[in-house]
N, C-alpha and C. Protein backbone atom coordinates (compact mmCIF):
# COMPACT_ATOMS: atom_id res chain seq x y z
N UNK A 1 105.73 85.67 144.09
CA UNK A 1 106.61 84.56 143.77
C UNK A 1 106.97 84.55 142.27
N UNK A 2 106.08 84.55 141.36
CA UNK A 2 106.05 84.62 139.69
C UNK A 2 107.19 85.91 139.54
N UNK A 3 106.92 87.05 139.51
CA UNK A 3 107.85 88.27 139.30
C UNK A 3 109.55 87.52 139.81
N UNK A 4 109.34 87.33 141.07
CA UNK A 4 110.60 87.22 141.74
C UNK A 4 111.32 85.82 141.13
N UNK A 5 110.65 84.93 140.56
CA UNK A 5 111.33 83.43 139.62
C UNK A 5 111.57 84.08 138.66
N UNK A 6 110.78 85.19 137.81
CA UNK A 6 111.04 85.21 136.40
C UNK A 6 112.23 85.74 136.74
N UNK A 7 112.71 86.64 137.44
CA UNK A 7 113.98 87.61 137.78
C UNK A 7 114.86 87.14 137.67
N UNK A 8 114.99 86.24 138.76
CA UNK A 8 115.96 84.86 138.99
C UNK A 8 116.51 84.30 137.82
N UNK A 9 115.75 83.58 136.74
CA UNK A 9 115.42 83.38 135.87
C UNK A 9 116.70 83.88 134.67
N UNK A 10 115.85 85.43 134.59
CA UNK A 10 116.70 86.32 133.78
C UNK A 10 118.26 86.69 134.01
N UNK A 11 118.27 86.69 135.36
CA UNK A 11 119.84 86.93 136.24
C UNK A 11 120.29 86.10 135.30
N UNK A 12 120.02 84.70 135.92
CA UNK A 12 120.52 83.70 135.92
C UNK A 12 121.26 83.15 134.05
N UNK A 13 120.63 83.85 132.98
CA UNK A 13 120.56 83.69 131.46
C UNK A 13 121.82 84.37 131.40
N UNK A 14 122.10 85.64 132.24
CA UNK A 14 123.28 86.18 131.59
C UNK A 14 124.62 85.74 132.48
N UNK A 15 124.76 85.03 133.26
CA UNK A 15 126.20 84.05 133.56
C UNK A 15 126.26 82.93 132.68
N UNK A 16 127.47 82.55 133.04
CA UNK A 16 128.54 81.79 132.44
C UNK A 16 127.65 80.60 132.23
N UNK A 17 127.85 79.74 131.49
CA UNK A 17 127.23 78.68 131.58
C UNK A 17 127.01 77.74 132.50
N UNK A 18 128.08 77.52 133.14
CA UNK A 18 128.74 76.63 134.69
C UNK A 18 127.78 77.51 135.88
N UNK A 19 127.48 78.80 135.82
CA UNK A 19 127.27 79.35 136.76
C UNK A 19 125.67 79.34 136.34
N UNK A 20 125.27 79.85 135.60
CA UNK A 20 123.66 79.62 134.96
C UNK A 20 123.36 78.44 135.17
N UNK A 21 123.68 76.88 134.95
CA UNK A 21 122.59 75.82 135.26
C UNK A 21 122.65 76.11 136.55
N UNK A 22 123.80 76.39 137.38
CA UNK A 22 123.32 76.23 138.85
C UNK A 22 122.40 77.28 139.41
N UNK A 23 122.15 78.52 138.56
CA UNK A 23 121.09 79.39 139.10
C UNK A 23 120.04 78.78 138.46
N UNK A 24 119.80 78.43 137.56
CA UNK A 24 118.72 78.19 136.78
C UNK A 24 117.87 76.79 138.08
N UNK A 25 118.95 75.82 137.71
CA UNK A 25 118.59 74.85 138.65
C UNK A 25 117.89 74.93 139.95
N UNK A 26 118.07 75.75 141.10
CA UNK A 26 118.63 76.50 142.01
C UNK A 26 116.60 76.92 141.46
N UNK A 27 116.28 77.64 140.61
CA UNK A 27 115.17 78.47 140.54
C UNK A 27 114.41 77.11 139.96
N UNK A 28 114.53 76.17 139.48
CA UNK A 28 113.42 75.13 139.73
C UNK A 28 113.39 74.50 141.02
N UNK A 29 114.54 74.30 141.84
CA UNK A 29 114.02 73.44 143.15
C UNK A 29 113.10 74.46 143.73
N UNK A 30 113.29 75.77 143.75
CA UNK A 30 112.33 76.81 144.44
C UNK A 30 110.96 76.30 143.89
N UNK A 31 110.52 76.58 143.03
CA UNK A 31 109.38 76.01 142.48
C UNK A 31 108.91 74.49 143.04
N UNK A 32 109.63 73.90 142.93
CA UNK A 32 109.10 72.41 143.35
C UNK A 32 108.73 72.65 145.36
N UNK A 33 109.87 73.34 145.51
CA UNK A 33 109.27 74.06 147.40
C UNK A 33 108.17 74.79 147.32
N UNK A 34 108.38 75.45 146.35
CA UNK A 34 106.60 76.86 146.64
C UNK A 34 105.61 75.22 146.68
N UNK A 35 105.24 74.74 145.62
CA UNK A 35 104.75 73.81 145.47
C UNK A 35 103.75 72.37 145.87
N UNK A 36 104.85 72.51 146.21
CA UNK A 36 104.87 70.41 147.36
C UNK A 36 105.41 70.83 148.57
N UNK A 37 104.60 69.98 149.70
CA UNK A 37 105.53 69.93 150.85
C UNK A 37 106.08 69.20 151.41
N UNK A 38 106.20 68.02 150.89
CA UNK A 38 107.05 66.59 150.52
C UNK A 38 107.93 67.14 151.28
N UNK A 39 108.47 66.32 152.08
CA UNK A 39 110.01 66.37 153.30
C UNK A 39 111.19 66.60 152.32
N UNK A 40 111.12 66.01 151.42
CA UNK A 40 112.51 65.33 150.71
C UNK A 40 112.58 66.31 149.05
N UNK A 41 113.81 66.57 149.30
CA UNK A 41 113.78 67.92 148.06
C UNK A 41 113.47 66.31 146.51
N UNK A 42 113.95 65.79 146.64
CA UNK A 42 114.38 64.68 145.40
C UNK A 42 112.34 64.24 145.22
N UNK A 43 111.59 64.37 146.16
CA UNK A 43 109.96 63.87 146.14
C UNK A 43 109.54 65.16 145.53
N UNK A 44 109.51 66.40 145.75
CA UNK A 44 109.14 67.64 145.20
C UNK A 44 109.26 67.85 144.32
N UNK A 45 110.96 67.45 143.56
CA UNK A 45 111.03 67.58 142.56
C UNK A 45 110.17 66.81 141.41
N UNK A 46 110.20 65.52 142.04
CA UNK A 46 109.54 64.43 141.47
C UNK A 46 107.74 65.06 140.80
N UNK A 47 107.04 65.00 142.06
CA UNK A 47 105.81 65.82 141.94
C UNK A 47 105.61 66.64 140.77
N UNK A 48 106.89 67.80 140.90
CA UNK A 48 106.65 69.06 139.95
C UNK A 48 107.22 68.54 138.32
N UNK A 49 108.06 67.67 138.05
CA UNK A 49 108.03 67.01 136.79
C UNK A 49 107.19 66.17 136.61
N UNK A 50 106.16 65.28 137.31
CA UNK A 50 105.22 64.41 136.82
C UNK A 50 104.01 65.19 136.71
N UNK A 51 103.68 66.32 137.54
CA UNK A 51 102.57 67.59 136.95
C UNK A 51 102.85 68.33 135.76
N UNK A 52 103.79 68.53 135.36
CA UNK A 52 104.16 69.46 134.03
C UNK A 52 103.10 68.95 132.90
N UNK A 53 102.46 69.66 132.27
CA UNK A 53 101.40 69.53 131.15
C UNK A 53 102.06 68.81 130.34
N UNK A 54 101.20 67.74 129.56
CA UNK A 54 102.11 67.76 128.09
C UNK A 54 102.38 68.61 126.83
N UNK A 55 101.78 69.62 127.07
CA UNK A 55 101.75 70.81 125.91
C UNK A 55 103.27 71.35 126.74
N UNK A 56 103.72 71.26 127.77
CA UNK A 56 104.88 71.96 128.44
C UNK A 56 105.79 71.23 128.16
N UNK A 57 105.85 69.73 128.59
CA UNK A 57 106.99 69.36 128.06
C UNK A 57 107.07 69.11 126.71
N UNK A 58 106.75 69.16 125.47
CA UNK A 58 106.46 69.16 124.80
C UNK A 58 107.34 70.47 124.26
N UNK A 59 107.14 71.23 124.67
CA UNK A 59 107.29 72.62 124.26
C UNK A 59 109.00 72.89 124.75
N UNK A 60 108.97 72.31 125.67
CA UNK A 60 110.47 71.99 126.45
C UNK A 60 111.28 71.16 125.35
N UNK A 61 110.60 70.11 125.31
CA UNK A 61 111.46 68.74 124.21
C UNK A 61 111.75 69.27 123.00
N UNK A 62 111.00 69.96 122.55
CA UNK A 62 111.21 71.06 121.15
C UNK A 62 112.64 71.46 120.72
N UNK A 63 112.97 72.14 121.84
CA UNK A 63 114.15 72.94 121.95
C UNK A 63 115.38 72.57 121.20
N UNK A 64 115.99 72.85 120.56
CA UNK A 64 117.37 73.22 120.11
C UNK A 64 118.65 72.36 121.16
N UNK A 65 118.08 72.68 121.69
CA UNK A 65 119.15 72.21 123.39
C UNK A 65 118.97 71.10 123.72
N UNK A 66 117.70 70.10 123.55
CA UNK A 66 117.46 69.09 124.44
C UNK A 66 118.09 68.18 122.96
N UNK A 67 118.31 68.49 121.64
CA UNK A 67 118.87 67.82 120.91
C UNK A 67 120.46 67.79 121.04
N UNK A 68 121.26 69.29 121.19
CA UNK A 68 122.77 69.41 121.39
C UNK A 68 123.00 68.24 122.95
N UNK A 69 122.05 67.97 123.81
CA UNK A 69 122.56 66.84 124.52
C UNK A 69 122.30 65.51 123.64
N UNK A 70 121.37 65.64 123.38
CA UNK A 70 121.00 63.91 123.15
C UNK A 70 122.11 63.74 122.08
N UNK A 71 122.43 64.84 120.83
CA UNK A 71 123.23 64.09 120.41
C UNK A 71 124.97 64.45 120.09
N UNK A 72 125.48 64.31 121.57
CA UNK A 72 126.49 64.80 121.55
C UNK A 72 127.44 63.56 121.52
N UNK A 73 128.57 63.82 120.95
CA UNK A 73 129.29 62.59 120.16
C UNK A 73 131.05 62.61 120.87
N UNK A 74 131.31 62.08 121.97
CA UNK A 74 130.87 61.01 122.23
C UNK A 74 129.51 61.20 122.88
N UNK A 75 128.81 60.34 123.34
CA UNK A 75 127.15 60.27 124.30
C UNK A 75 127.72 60.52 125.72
N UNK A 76 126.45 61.59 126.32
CA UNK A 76 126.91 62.03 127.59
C UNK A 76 127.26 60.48 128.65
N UNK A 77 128.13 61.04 129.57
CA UNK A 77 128.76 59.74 130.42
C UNK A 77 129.23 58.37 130.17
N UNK A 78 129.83 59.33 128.76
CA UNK A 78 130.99 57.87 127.75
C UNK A 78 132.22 58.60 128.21
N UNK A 79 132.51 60.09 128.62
CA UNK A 79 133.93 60.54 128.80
C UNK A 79 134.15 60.98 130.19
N UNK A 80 134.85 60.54 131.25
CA UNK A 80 135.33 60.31 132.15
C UNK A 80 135.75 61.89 132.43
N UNK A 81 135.96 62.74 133.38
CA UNK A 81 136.20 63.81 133.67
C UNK A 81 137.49 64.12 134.56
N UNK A 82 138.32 62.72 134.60
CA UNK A 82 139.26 63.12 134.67
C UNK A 82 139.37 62.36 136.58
N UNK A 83 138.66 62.71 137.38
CA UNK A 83 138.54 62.24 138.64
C UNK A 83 138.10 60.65 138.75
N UNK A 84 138.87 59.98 139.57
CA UNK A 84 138.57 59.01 139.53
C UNK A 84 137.27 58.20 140.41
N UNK A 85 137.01 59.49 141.37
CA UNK A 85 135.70 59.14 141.81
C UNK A 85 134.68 58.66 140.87
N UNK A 86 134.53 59.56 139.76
CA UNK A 86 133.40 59.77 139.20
C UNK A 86 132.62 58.46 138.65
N UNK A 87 131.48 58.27 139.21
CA UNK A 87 131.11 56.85 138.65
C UNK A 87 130.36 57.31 137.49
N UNK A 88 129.95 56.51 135.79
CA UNK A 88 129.65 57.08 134.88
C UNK A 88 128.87 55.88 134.63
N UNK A 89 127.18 55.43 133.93
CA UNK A 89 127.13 54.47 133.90
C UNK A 89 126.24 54.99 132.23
N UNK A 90 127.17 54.99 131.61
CA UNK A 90 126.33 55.18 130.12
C UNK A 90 125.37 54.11 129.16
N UNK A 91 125.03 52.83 129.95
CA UNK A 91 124.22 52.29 129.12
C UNK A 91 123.13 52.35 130.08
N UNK A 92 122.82 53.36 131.22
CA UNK A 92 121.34 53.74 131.58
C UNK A 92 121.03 55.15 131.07
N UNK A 93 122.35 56.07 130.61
CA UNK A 93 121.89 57.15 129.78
C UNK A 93 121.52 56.75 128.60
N UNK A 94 121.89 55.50 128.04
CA UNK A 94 121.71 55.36 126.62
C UNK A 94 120.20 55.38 126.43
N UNK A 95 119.62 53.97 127.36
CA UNK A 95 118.68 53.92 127.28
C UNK A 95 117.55 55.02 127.36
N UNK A 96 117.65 55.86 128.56
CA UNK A 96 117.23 56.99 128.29
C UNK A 96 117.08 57.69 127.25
N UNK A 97 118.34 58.10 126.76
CA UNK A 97 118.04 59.07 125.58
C UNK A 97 117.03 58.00 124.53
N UNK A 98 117.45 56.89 124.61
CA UNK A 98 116.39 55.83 123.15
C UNK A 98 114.75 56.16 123.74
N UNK A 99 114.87 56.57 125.35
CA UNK A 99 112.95 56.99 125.12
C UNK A 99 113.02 58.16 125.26
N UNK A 100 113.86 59.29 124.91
CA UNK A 100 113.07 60.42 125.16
C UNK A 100 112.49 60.58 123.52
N UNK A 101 113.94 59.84 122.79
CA UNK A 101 113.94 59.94 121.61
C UNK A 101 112.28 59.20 120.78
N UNK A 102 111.95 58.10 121.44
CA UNK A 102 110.95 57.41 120.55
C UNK A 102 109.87 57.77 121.55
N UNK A 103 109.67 58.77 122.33
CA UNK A 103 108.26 59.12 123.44
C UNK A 103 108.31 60.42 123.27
N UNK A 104 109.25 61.59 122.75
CA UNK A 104 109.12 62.71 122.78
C UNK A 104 107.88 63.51 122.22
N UNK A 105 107.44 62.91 120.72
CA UNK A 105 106.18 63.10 120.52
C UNK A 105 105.10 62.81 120.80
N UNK A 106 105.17 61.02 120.93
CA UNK A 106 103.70 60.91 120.76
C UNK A 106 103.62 60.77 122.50
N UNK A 107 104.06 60.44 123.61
CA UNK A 107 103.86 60.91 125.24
C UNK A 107 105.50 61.47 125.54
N UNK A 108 104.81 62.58 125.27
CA UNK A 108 105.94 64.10 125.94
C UNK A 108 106.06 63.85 127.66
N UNK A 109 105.28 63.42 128.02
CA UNK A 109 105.69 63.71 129.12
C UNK A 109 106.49 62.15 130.10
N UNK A 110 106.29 60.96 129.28
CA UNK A 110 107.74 60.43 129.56
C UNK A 110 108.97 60.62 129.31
N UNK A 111 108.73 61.28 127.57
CA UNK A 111 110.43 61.73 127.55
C UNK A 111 110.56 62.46 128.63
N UNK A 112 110.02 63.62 129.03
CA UNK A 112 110.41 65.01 129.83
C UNK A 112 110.48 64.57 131.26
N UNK A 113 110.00 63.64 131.95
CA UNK A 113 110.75 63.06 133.05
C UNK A 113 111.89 62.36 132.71
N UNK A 114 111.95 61.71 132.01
CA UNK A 114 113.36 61.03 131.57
C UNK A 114 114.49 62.22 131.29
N UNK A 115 114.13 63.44 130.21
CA UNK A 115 115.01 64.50 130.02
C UNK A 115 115.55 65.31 131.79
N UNK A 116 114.58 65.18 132.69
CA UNK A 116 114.90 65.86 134.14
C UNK A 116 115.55 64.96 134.76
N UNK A 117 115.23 63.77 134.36
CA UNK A 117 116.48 62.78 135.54
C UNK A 117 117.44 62.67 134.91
N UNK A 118 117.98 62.88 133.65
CA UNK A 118 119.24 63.03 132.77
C UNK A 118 120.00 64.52 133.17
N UNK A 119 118.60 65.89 133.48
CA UNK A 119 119.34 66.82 133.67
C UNK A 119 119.70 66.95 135.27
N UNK A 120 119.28 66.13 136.23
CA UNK A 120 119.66 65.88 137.56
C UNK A 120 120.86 65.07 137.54
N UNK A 121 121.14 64.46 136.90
CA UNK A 121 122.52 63.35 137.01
C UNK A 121 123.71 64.88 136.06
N UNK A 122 123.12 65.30 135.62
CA UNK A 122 124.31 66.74 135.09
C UNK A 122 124.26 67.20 136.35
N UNK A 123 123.63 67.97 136.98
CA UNK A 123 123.56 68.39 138.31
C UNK A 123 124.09 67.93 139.35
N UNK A 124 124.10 66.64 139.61
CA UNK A 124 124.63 65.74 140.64
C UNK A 124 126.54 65.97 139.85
N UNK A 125 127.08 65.89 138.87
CA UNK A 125 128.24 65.59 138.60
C UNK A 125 128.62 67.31 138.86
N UNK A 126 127.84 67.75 138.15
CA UNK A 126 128.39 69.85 138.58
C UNK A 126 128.57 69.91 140.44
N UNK A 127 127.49 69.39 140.95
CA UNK A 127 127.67 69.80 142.21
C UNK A 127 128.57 68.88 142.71
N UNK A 128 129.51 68.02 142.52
CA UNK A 128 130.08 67.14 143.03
C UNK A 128 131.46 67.43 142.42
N UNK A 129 131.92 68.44 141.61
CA UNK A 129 133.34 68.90 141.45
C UNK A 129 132.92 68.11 139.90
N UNK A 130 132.57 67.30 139.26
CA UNK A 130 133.00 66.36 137.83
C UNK A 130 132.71 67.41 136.74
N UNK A 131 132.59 69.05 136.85
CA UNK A 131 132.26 69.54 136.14
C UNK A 131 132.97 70.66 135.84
N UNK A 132 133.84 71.42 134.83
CA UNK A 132 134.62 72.16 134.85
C UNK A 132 134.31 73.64 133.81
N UNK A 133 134.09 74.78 134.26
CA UNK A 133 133.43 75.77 133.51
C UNK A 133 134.60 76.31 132.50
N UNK A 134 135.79 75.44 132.63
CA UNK A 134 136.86 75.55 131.22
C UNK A 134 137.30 74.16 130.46
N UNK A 135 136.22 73.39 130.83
CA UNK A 135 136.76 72.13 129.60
C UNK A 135 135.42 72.52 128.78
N UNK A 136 135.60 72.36 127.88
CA UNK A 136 134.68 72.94 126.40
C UNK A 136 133.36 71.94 126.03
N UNK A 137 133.60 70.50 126.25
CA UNK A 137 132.60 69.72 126.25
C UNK A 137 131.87 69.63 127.51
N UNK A 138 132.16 70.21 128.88
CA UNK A 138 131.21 71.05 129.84
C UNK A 138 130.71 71.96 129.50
N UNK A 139 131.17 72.74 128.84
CA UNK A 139 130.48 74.03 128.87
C UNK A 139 129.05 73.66 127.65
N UNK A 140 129.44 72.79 126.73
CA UNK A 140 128.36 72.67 125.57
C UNK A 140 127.24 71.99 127.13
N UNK A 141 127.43 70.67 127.65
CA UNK A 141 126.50 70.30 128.24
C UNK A 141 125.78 71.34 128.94
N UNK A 142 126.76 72.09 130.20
CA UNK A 142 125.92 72.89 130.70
C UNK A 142 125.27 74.32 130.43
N UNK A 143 125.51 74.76 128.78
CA UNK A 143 124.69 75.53 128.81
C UNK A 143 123.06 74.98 128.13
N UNK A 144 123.37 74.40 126.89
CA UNK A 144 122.09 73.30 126.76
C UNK A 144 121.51 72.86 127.95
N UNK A 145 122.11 72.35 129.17
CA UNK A 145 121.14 72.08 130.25
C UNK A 145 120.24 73.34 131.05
N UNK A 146 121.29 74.38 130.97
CA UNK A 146 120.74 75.87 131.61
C UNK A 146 119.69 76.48 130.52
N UNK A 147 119.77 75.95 129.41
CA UNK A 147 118.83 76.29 128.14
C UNK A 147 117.19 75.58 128.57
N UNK A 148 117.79 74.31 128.89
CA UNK A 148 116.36 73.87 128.76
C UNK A 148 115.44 73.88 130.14
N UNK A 149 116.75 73.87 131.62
CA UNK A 149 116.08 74.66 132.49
C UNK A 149 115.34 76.37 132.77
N UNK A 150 116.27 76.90 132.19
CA UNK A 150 115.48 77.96 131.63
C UNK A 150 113.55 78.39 131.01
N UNK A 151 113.75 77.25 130.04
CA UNK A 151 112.46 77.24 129.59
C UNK A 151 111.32 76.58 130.46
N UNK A 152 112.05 75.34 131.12
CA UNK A 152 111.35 74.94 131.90
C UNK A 152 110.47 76.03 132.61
N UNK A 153 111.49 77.02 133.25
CA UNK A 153 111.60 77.75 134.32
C UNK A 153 110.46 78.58 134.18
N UNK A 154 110.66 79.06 133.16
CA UNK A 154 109.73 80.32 132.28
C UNK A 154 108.31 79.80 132.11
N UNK A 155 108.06 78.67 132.05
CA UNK A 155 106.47 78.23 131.57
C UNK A 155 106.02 77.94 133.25
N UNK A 156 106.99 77.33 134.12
CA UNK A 156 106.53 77.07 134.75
C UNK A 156 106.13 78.03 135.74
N UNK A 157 106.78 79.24 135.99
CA UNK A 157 106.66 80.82 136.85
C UNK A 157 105.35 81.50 136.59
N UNK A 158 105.04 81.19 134.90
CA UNK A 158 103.75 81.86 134.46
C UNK A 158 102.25 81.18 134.55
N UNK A 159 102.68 79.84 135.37
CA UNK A 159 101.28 79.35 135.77
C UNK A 159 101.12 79.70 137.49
N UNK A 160 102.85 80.45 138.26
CA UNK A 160 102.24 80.80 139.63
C UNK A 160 101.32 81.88 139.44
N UNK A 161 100.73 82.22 140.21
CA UNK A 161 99.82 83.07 141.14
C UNK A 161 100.93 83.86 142.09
């Protein structure tokens, strides 16, 4: 399983950005399946972000990337994508980002569930059409998101068996 995620993994680093979170992504729900056997993909996932070490998320929150979201100007789900479906509710991202921001150090591992349900609501708008691999302020989100799934990805492959 470890060999065959890291692979995935690596594939997955050299596409497009639009196309990388969804492999990247795609190679953490696998993980949360090897995992848990929770019925419900959204409980697995849950599980495998509230187990993550705090030296992991930690090491995750670090990143370069988890800052190009938090501080992107306008704030993610202040700009409308154009479809009128799209529901956007930016004063529960706000709040969010205010704890990953004031929990990132001293308990890593509330920001870093908070950072995965921020990078699931990117996910939910990519898989739902609100995401476009040629508007330019997509592409910043989703490669920073494929950045920090990535790393996720990588710490987390090297504790399978």
């Amino acid at each position: 399983m470890k060999k065959s995620i890291l692979s995935e993994l690596h594939r997955g680093k050299e596409l497009s950005p639009y196309e990388s979170f969804d492999a990247t992504w795609t190679v953490i729900v696998k993980i949360a399946n090897h995992l848990s056997k929770k019925a419900e993909e959204f409980e697995r996932l849950s599980d495998l972000f509230r187990t993550v070490s705090d030296a992991t998320a930690a090491k995750v929150l670090s990143l370069p990337a988890v800052d190009q979201l938090l501080d992107l100007d306008p704030p993610l789900e202040e700009v409308q994508s154009g479809y009128e479906h799209e529901r956007l509710n930016p004063k529960l991202i706000e709040r969010k980002i205010a704890l990953i921001r004031a929990s990132r150090t001293a308990k890593p591992s509330i920001a870093f569930i908070e950072m995965m349900s921020i990078l699931k609501r990117i996910r939910n708008r990519r898989a739902h059409g609100f995401k476009s691999p040629d508007n330019a302020r997509d592409v910043i989100i989703l490669k920073a998101s494929a950045t920090i799934l990535h790393a996720l990805g990588t710490e987390l492959a090297n504790g399978l068996t």
